[in-house]
Protein backbone atom coordinates (compact mmCIF):
# COMPACT_ATOMS: atom_id res chain seq x y z
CA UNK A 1 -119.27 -168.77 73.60
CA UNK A 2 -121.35 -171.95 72.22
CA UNK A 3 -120.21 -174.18 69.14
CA UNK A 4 -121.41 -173.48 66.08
CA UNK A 5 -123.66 -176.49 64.36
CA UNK A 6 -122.82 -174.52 60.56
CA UNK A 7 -119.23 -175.31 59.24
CA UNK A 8 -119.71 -173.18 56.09
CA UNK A 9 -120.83 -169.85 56.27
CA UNK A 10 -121.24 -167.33 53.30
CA UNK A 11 -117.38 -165.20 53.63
CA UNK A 12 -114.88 -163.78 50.87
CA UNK A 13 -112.97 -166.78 49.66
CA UNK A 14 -115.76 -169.03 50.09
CA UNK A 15 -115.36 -171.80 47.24
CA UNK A 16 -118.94 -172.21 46.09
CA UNK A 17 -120.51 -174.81 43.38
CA UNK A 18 -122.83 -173.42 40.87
CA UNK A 19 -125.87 -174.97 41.09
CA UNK A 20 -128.06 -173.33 37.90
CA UNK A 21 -127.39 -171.45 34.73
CA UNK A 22 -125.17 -171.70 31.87
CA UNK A 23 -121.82 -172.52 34.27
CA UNK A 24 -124.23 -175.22 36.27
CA UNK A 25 -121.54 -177.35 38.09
CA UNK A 26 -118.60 -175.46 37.96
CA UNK A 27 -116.75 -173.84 41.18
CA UNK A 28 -116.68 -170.47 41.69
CA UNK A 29 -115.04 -168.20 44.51
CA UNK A 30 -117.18 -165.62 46.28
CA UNK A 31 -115.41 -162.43 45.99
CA UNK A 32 -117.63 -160.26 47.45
CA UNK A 33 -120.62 -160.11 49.71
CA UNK A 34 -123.14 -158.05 47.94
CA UNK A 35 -126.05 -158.23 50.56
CA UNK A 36 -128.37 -161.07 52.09
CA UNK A 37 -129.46 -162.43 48.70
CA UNK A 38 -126.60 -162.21 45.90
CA UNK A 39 -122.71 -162.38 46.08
CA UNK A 40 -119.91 -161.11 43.95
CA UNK A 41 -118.69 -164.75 42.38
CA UNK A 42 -115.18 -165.32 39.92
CA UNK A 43 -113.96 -167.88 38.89
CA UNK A 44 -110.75 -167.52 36.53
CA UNK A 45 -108.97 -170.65 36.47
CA UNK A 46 -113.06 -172.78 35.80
CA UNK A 47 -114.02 -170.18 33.02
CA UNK A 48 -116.92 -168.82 35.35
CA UNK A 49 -117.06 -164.93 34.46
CA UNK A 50 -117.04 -162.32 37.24
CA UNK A 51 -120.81 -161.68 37.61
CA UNK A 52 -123.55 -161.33 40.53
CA UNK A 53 -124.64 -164.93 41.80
CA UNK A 54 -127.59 -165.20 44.06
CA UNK A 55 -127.08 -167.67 47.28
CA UNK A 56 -130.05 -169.88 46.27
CA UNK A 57 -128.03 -171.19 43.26
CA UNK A 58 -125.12 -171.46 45.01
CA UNK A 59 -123.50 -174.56 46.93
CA UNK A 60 -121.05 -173.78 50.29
CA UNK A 61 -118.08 -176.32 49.63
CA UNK A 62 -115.89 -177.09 52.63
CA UNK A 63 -112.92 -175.10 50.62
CA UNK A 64 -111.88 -171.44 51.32
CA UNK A 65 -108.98 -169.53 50.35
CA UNK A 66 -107.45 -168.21 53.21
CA UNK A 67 -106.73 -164.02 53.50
CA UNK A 68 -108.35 -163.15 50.20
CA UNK A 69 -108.68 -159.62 50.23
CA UNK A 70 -113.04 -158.20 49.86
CA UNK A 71 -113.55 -157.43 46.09
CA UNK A 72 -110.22 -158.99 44.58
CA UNK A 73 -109.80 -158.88 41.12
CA UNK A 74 -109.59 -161.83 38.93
CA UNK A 75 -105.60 -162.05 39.01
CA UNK A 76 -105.57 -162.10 42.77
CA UNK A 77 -108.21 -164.87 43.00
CA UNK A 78 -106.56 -166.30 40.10
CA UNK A 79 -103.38 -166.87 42.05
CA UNK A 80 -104.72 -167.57 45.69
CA UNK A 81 -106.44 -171.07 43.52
CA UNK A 82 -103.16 -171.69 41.92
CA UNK A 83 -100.98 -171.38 45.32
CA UNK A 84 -103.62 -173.45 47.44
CA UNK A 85 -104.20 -175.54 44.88
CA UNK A 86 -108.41 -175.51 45.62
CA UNK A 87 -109.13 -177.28 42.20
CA UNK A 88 -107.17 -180.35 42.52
CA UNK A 89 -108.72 -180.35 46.02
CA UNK A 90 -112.08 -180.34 44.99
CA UNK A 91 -111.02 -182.61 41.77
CA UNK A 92 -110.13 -185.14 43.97
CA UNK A 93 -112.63 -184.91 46.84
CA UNK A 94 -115.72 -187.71 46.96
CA UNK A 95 -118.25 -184.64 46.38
CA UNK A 96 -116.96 -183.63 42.86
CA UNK A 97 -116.04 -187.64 41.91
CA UNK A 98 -119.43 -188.39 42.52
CA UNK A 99 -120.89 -186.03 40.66
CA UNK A 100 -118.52 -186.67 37.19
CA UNK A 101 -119.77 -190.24 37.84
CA UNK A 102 -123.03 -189.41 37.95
CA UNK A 103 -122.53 -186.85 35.10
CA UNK A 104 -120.42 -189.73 33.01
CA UNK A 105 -123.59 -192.15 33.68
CA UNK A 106 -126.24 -189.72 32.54
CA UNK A 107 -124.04 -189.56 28.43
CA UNK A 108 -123.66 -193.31 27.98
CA UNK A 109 -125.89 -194.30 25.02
CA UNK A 110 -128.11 -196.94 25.31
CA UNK A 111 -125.59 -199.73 24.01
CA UNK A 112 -123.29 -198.64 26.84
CA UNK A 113 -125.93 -198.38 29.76
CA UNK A 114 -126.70 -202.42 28.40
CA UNK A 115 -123.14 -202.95 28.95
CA UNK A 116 -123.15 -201.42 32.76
CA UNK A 117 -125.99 -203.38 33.45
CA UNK A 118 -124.29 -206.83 32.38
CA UNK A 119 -121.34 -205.77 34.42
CA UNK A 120 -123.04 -204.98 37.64
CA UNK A 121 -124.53 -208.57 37.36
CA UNK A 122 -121.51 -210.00 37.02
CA UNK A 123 -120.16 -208.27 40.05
CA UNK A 124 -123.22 -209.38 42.02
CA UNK A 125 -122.74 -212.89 40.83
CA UNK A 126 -118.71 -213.19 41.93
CA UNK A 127 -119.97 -211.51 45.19
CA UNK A 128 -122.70 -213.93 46.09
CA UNK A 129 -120.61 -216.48 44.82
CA UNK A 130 -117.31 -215.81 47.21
CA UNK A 131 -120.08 -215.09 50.41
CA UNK A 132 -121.26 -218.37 49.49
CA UNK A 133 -118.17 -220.04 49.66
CA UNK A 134 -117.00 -218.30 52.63
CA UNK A 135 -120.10 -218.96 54.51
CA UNK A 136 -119.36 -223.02 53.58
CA UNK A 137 -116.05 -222.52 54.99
């Protein structure tokens, strides 16, 4: 049997981020597998309703909940996130940190992307300065 290239395939207890519509960003779980264009998607503990999703607004994560039964209701799916604790996972991961920076950067007002911009030189400037002086050295 050859290696797979594909580390995240489309199966039940598949963590999935939401890529369009009104819960754009949040993580879902894919309950069940509907057929080759939509999935059964819940999401109980990120406020996503139970609802049909199809796969090209959907985003594989590395995450899966292990032995979730096909077509579990939201209590079950509620409690297989709690016990493998699959939010703080993806809370903490460089994927979704990334993205709330990116989100965070996008609601500064104008006064506040000024301020980023003066920081970032300043940061550049101590850099240069300390490569300078290390080069000297």
């Amino acid at each position: 049997m050859t290696e797979s290239n594909f580390k995240r395939f489309v199966e039940v207890g598949r963590v999935v981020l939401l890529k369009s519509g009104p819960h754009a960003g949040s993580i879902a779980v894919i309950t069940e597998i509907i057929d080759h264009n939509r999935a059964m998607i819940d999401g109980p503990t990120t406020n996503v309703p139970r609802q049909s999703y199809p796969y090209k607004h959907l985003t594989l994560t590395p995450f899966s909940l292990t032995k979730l039964p096909r077509a579990a209701g939201s209590g079950i799916v509620k409690k297989h996130l709690e016990k493998e604790n699959v939010v703080e996972k993806w809370n903490k991961s460089s994927w979704a940190q990334k993205r709330a920076a990116v989100e965070k950067r996008r609601s500064l007002n104008d006064f506040a992307t000024f301020n980023v911009m003066l920081a970032k030189k300043q940061r550049v400037d101590v850099v240069r300065k300390a490569l300078a002086k290390a080069k000297k050295a």
